[in-house]
N, C-alpha and C. Protein backbone atom coordinates (compact mmCIF):
# COMPACT_ATOMS: atom_id res chain seq x y z
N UNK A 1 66.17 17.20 124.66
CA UNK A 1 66.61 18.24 123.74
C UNK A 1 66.06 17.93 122.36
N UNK A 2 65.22 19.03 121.91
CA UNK A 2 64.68 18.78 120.50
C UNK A 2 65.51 18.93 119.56
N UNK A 3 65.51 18.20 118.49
CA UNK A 3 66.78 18.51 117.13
C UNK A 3 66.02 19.64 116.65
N UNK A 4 66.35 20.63 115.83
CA UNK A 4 65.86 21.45 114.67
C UNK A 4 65.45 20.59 113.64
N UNK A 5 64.39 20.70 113.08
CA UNK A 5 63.81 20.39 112.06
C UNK A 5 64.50 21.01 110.48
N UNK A 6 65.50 20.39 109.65
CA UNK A 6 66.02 21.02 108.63
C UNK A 6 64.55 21.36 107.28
N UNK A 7 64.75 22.27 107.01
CA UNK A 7 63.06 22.16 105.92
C UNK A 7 63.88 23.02 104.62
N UNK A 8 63.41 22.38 103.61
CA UNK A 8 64.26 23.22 102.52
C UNK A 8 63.40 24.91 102.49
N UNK A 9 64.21 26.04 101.84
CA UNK A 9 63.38 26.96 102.17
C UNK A 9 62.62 27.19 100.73
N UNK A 10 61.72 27.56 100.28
CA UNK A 10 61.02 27.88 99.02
C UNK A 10 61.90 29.16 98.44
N UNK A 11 61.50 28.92 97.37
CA UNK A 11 62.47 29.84 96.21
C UNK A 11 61.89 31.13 96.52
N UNK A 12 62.70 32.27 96.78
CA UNK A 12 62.55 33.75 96.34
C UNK A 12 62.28 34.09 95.51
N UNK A 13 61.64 35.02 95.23
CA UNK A 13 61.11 35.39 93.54
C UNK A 13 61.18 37.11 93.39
N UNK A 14 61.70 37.22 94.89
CA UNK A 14 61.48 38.96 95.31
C UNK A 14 62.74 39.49 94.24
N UNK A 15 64.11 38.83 93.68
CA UNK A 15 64.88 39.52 93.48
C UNK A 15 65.14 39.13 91.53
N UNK A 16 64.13 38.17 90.93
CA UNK A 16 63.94 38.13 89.70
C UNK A 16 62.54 38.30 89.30
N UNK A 17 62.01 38.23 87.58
CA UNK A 17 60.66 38.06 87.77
C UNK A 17 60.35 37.87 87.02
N UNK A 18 59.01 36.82 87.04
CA UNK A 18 58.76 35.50 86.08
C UNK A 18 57.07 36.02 85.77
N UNK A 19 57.16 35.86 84.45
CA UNK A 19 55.72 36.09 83.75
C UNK A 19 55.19 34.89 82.79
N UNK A 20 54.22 34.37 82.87
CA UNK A 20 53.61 33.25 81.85
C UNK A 20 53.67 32.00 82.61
N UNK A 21 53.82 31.15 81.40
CA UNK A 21 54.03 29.59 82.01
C UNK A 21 55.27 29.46 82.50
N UNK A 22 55.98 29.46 83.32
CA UNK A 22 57.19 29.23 83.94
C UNK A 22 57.75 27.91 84.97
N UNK A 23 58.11 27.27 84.17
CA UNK A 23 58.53 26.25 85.34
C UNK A 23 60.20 26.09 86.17
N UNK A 24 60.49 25.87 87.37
CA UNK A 24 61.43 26.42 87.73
C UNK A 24 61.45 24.85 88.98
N UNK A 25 62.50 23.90 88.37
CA UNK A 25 62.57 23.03 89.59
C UNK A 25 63.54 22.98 90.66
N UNK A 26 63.86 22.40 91.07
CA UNK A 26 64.76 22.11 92.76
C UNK A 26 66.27 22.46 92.28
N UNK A 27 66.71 23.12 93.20
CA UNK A 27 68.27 23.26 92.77
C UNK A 27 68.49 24.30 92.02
N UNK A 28 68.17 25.04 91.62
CA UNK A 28 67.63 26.20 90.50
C UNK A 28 68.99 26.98 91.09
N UNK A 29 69.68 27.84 90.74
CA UNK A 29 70.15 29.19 91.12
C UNK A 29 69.90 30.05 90.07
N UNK A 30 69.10 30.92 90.41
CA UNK A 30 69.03 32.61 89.44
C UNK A 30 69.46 33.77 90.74
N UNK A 31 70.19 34.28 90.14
CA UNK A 31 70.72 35.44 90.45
C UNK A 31 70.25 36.69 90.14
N UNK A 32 70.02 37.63 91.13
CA UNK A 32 69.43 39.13 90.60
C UNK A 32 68.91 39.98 89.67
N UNK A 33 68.30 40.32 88.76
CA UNK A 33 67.86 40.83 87.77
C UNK A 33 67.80 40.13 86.60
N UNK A 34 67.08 38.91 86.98
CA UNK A 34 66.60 38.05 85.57
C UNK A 34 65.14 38.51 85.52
N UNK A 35 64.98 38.37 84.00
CA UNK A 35 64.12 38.03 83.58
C UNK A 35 63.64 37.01 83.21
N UNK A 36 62.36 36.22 83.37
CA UNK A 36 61.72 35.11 82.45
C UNK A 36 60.32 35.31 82.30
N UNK A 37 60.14 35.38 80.95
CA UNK A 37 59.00 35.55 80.58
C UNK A 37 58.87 34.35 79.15
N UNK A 38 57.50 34.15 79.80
CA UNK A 38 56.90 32.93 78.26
C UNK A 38 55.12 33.71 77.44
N UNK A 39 55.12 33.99 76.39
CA UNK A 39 54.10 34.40 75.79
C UNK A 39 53.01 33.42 76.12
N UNK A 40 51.86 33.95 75.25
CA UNK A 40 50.94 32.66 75.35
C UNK A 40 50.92 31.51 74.25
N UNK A 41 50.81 30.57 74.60
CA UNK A 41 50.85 29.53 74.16
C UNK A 41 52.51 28.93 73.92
N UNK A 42 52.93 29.31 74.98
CA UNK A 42 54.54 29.09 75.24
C UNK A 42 54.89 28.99 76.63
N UNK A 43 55.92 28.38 77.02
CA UNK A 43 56.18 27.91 78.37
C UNK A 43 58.09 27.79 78.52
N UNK A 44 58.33 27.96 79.90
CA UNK A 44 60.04 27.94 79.81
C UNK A 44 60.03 26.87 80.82
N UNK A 45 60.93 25.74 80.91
CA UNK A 45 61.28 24.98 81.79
C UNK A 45 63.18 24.95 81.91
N UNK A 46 63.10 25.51 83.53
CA UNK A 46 64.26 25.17 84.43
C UNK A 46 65.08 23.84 84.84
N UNK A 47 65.65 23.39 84.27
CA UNK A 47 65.65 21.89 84.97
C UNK A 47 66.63 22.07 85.96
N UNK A 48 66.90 20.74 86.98
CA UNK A 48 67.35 20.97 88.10
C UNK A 48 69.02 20.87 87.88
N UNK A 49 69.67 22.01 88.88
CA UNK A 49 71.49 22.27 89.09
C UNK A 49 71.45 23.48 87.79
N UNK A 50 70.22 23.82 87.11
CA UNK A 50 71.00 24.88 85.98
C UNK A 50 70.84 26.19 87.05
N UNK A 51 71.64 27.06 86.56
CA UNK A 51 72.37 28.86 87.03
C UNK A 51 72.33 29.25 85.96
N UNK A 52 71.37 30.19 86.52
CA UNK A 52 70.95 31.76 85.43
C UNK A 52 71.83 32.64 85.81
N UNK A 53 72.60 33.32 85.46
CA UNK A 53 73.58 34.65 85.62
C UNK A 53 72.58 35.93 86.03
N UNK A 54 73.52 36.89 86.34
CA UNK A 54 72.56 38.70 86.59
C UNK A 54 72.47 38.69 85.14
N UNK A 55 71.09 39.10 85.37
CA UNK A 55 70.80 40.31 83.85
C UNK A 55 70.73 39.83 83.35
N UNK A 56 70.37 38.46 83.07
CA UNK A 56 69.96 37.25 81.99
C UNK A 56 68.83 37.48 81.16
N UNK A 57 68.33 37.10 80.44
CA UNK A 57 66.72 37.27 79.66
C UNK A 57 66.30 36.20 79.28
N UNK A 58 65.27 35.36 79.56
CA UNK A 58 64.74 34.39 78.49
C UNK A 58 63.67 34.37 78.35
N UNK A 59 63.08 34.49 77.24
CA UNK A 59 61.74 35.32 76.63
C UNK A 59 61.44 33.60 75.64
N UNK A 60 60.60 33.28 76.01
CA UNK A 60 59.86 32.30 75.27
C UNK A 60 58.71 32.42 74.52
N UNK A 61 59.15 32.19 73.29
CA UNK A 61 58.01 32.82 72.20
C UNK A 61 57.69 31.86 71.04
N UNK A 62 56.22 31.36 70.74
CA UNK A 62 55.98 30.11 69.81
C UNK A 62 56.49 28.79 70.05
N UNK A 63 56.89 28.78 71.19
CA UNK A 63 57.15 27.26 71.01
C UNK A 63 57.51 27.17 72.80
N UNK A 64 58.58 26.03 73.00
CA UNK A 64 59.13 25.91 74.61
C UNK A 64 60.55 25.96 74.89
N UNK A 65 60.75 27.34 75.91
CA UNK A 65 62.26 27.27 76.06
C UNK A 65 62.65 26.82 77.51
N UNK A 66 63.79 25.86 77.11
CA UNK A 66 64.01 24.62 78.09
C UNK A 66 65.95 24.93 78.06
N UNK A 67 66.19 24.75 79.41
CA UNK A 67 67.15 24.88 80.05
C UNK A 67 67.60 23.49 81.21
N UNK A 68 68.21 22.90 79.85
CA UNK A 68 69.14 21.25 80.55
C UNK A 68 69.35 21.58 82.08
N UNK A 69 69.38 20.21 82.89
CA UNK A 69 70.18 20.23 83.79
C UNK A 69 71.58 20.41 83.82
N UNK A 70 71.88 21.33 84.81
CA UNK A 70 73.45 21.39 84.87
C UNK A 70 73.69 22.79 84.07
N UNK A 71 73.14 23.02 83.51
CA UNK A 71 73.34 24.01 82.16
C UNK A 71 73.29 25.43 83.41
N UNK A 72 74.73 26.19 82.30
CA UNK A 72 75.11 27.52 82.99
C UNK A 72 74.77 28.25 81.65
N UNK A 73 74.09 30.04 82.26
CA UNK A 73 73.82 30.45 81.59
C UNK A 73 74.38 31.92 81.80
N UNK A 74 75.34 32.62 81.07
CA UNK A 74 75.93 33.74 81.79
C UNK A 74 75.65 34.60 81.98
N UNK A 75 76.04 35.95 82.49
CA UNK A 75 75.18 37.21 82.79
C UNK A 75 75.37 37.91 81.23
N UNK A 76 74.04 38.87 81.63
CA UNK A 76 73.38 39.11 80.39
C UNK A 76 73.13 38.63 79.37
N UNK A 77 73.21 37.05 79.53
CA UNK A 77 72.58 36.55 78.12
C UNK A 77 70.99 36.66 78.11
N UNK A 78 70.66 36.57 76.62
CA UNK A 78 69.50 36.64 75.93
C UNK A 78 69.13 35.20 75.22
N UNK A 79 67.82 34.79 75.90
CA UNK A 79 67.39 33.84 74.90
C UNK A 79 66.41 34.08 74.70
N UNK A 80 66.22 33.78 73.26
CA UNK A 80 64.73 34.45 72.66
C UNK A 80 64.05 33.47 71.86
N UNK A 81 62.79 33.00 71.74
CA UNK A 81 62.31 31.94 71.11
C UNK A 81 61.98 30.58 71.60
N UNK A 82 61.81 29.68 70.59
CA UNK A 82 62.14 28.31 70.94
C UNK A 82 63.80 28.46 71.11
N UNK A 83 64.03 27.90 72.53
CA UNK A 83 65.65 27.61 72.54
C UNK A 83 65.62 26.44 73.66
N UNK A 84 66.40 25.68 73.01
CA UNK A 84 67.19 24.80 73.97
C UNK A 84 68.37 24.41 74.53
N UNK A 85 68.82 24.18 75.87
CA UNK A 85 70.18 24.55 75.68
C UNK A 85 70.41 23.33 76.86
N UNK A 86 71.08 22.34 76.06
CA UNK A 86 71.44 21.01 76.61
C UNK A 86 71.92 21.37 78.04
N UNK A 87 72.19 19.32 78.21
CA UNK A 87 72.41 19.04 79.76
C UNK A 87 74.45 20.00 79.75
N UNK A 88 74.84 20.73 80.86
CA UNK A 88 75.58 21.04 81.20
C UNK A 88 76.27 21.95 80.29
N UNK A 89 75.43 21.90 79.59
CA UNK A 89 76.09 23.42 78.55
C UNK A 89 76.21 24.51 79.17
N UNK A 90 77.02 25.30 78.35
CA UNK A 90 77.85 26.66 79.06
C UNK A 90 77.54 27.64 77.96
N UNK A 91 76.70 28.96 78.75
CA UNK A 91 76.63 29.90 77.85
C UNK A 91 77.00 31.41 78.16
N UNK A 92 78.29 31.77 77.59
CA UNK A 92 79.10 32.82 77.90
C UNK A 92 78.32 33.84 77.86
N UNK A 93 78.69 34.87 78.75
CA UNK A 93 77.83 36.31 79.25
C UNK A 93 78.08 37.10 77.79
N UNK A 94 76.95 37.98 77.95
CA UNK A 94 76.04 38.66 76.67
C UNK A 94 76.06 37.82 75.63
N UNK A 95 75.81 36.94 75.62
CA UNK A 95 75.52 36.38 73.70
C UNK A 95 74.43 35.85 74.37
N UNK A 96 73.74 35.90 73.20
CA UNK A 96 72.75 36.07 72.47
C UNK A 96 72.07 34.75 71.39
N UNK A 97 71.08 34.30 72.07
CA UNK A 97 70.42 32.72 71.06
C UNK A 97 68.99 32.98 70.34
N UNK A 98 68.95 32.86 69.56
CA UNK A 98 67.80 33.13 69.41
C UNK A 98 66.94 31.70 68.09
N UNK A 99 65.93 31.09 68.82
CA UNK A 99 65.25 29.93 67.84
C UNK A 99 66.53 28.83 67.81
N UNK A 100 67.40 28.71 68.46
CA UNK A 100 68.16 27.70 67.73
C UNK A 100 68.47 26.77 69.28
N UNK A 101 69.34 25.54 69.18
CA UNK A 101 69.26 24.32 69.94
C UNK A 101 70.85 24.41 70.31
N UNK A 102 71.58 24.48 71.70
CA UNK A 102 72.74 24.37 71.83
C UNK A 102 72.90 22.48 72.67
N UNK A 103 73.37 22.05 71.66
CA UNK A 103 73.85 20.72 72.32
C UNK A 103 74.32 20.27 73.99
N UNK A 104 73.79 19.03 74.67
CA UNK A 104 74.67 19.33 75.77
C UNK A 104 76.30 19.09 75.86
N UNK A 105 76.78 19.71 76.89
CA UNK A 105 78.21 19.74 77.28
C UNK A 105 79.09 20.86 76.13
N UNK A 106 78.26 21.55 75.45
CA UNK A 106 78.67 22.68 74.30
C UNK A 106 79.02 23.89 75.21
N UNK A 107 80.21 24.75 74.38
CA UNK A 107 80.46 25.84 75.49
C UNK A 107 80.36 26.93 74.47
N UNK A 108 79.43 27.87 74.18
CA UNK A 108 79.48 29.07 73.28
C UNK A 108 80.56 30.20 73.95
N UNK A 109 81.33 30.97 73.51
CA UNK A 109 82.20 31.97 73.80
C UNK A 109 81.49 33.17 74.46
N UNK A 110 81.78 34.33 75.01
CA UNK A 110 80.95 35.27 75.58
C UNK A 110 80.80 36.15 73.97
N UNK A 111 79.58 36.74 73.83
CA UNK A 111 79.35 37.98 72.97
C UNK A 111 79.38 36.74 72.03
N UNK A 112 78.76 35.60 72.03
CA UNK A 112 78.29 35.25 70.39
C UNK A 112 76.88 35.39 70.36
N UNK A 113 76.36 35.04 68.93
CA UNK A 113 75.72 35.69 68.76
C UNK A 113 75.18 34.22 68.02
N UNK A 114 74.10 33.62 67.88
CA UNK A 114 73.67 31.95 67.49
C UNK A 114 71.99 32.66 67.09
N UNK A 115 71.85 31.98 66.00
CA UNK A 115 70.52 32.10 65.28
C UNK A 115 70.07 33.00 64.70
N UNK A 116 70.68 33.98 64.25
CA UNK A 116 70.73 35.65 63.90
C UNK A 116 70.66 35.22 62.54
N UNK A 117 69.29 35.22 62.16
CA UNK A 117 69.22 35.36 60.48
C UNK A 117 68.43 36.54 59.81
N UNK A 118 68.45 37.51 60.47
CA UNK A 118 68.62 38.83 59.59
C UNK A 118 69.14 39.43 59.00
N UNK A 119 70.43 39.03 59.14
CA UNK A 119 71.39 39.23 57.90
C UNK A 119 71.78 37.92 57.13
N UNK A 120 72.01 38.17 55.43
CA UNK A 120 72.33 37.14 54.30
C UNK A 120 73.41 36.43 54.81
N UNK A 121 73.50 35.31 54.68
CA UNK A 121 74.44 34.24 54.86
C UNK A 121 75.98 34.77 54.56
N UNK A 122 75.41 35.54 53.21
CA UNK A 122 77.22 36.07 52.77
C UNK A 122 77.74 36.86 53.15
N UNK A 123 76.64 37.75 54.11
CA UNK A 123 77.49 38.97 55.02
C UNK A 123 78.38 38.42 56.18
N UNK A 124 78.07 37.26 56.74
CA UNK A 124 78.41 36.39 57.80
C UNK A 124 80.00 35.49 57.31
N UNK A 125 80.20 35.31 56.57
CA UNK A 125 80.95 34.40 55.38
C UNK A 125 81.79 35.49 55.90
N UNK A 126 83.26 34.30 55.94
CA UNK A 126 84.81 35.22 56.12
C UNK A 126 85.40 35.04 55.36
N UNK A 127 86.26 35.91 54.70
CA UNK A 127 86.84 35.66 53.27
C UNK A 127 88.63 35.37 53.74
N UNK A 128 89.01 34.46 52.95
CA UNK A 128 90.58 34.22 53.08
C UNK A 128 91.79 35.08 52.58
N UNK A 129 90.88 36.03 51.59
CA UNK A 129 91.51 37.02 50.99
C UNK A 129 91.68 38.12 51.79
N UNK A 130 93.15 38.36 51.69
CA UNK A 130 93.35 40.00 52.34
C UNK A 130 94.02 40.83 51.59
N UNK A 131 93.81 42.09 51.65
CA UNK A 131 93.88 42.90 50.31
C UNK A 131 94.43 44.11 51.43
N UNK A 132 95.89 44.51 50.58
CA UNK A 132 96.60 45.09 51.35
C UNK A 132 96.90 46.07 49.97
N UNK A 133 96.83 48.16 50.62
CA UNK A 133 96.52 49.03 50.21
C UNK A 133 98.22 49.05 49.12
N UNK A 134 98.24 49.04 47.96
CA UNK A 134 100.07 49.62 47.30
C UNK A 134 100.35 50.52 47.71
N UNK A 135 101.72 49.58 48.23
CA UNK A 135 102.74 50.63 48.79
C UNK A 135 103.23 51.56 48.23
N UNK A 136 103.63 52.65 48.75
CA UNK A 136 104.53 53.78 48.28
C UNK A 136 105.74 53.79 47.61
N UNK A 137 106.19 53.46 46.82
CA UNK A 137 107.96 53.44 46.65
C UNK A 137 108.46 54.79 47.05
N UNK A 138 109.48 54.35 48.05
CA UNK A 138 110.46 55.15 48.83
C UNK A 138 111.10 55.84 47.74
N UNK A 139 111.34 57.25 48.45
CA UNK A 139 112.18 57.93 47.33
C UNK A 139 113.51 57.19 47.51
N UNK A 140 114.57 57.48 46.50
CA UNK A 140 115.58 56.99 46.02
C UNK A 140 117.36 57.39 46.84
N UNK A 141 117.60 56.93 47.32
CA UNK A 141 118.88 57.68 47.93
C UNK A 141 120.29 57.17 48.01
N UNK A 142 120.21 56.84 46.77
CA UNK A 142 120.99 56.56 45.90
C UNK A 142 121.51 58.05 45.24
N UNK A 143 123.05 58.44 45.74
CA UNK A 143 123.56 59.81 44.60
C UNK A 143 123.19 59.72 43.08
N UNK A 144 123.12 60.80 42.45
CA UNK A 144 123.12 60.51 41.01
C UNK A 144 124.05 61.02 40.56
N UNK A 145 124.75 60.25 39.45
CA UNK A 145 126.13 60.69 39.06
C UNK A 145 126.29 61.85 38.14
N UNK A 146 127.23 62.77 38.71
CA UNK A 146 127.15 64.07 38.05
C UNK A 146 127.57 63.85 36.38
N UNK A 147 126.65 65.08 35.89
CA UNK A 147 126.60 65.26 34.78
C UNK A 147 127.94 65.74 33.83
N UNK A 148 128.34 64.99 32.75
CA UNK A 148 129.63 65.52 31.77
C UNK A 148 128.98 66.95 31.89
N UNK A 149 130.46 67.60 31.72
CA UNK A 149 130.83 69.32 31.00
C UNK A 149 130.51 69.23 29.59
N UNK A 150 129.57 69.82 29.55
CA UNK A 150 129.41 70.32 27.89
C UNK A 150 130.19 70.72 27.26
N UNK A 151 131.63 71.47 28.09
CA UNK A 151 132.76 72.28 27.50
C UNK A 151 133.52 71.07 27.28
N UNK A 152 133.96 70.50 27.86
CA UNK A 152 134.80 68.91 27.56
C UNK A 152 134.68 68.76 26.97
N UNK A 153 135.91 68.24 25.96
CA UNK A 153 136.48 67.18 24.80
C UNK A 153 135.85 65.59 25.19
N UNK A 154 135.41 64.91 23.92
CA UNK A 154 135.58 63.92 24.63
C UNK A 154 137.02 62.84 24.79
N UNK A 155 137.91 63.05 24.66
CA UNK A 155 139.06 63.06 24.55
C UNK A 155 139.37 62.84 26.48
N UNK A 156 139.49 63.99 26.57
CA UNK A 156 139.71 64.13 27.98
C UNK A 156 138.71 63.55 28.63
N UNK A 157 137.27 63.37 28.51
CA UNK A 157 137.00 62.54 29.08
C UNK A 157 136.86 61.15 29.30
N UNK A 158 137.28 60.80 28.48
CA UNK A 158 138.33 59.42 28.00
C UNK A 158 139.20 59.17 29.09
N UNK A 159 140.06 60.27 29.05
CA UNK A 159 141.34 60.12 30.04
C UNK A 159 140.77 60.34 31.23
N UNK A 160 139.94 60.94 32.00
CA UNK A 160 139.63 60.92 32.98
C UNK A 160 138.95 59.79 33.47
N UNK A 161 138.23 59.01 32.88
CA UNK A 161 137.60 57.95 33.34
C UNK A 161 138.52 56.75 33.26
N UNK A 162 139.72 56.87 32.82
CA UNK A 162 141.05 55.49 32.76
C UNK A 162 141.40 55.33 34.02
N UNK A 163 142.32 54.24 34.34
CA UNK A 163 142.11 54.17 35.31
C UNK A 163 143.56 54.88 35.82
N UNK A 164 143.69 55.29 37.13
CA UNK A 164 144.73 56.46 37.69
C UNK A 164 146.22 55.49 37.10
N UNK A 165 146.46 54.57 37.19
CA UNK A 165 148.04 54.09 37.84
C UNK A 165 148.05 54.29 36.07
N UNK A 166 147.41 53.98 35.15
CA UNK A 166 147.82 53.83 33.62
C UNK A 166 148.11 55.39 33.08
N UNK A 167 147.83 56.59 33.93
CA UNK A 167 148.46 57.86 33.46
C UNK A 167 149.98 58.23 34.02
N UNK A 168 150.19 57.62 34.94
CA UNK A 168 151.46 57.64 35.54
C UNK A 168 152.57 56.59 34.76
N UNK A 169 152.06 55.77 34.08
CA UNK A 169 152.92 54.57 33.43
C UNK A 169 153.68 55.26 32.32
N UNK A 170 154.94 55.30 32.43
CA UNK A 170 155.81 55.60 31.07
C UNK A 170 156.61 54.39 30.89
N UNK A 171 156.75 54.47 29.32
CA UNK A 171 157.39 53.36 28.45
C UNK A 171 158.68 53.90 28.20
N UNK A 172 160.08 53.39 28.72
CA UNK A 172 161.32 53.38 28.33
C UNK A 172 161.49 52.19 26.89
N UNK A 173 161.41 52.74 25.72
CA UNK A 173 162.04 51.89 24.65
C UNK A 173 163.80 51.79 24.30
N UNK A 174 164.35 51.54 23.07
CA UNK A 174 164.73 51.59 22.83
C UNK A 174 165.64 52.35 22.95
N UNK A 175 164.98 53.70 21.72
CA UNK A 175 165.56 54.95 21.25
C UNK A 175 165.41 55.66 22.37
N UNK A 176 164.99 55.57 23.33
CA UNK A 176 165.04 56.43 24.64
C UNK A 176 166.31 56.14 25.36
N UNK A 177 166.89 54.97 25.24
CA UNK A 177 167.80 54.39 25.92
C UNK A 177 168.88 55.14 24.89
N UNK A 178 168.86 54.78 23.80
CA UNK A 178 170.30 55.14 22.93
C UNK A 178 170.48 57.23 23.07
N UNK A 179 168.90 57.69 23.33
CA UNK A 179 169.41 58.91 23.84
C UNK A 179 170.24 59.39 24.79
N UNK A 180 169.17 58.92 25.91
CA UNK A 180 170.26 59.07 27.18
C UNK A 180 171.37 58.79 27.00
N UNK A 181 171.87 57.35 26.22
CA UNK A 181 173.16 57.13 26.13
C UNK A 181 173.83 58.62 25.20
N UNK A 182 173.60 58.86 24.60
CA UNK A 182 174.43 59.36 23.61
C UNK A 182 174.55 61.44 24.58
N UNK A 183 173.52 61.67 25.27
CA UNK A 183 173.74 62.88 26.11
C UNK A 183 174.87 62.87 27.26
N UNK A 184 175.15 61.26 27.81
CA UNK A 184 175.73 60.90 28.85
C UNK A 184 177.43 60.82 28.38
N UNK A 185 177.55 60.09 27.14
CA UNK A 185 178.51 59.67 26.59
C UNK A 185 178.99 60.47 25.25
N UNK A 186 179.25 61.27 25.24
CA UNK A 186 178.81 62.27 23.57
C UNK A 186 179.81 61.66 22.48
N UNK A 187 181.50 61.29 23.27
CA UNK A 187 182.77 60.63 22.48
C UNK A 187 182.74 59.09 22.20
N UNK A 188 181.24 58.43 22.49
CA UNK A 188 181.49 57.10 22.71
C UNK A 188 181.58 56.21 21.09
N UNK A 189 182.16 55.28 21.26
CA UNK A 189 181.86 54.80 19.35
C UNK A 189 180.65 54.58 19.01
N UNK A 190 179.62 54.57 20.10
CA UNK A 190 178.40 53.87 19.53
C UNK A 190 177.82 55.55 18.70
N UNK A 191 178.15 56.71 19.09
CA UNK A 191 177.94 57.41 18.20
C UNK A 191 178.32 58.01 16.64
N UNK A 192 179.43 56.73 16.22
CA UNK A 192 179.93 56.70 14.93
C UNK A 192 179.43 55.97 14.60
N UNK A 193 179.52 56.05 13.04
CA UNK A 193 178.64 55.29 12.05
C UNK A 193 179.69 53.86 11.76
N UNK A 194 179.14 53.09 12.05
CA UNK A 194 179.70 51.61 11.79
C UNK A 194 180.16 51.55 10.11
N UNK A 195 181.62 51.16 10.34
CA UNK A 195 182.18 50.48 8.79
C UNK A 195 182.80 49.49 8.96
N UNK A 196 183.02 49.02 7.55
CA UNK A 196 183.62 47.71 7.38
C UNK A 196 185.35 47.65 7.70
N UNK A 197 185.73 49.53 7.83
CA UNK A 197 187.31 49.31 7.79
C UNK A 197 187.60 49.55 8.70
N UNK A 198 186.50 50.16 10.11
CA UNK A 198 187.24 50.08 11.21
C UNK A 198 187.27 49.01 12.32
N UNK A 199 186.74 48.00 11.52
CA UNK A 199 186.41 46.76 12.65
C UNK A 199 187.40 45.60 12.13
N UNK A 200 188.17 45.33 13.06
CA UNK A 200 189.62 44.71 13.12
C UNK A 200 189.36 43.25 12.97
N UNK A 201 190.10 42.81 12.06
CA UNK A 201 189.65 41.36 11.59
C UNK A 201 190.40 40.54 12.66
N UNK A 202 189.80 39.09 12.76
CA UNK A 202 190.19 37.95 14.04
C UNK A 202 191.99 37.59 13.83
N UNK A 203 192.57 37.89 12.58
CA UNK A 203 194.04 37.85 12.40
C UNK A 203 194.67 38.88 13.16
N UNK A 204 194.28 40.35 13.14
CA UNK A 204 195.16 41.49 13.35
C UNK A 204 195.29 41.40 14.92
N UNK A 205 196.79 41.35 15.07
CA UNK A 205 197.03 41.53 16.94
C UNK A 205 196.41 43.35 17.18
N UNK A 206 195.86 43.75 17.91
CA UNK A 206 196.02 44.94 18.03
C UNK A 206 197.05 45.47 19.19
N UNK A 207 197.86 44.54 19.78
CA UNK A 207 199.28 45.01 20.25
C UNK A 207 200.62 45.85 19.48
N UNK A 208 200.59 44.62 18.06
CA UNK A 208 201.64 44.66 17.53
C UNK A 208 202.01 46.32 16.75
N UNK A 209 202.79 46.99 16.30
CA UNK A 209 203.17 48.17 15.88
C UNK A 209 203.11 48.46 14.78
């Protein structure tokens, strides 16, 4: 009984497609609709265990774009230029490198965006300041206190603003007392006029005859 002969199989190329200097070693995975292309006088090298994502791009231009071992590269990313992108680095789907060097074991986020110097440094710059639009002041709802009578004394309005229990308060004096007395009692002595001859000295019995 013959064994099968195991033979590694050669790389497909039917389902990506490679233009220029391209180098592509053992272990490779690219997935469906990549591109790789290197201009002239430029070259891209694959190293071995890296994965290209779908819809990837890497366009090598002026210089050599090189792809670490181990290194993942996500779908639809773009690399453009000289780029390098270390051993086992991770590069999140659609972002975008362009001329610049990602360290190995570095993980870029998906949708960044690395080497983009077409716009000024200070458009890029995040400011700590936040600037929040002035507010409205709320209308007021709070009653407003009705307006004095023009016809009013101010007198009375004196008395109206006192406080309630001090209009109800009456003062019994004196001469209020000796009235009542004297309406209640009309024959009493306190309504004669005090003299010296009718008030009975400490000698006189007022028994005696």
């Amino acid at each position: 009984m013959s064994l099968i002969s195991l033979q590694l199989q050669p790389i497909s190329i039917s389902h990506y497609y490679l233009s220029g200097d391209v180098t592509i070693q053992e272990g490779v995975a690219i997935a469906p609709g990549v591109l790789i292309q290197a201009d002239p006088n430029s070259c891209v090298i694959i190293k071995t265990g890296a994965c290209i994502g779908i819809g990837a791009i890497l366009h090598a231009s002026n210089g050599v774009l090189e792809i670490g071992e181990g290194a993942n590269i996500g779908a639809e990313v773009l690399l453009v230029g000289q780029v390098s992108i270390g051993r086992n680095a991770c590069i999140g789907a659609a972002s975008t490198i362009l001329n610049s060097s990602v360290a190995s074991g570095i993980l870029i986020p998906s949708g960044s965006v690395v080497g983009d110097l077409s716009r000024p440094p200070d458009e890029l710059q995040a400011t700590e300041t936040v600037f929040y639009p002035p507010a409205e002041s709320a209308p007021s709802t709070e009653p407003s206190s009705p307006k004095p009578d023009p016809t009013q004394s101010p007198q009375s309005t004196l008395v109206n603003n006192s406080d309630p229990s001090a209009q109800s308060l009456n003062v019994y004096g004196q001469v209020y007392v000796n009235q009542l007395l004297v309406k209640m009692f009309p024959h009493h002595p306190i309504n004669q006029p005090s003299t010296s001859s009718t008030h009975l000295s400490s000698t006189d019995d007022p028994w005696e005859d």
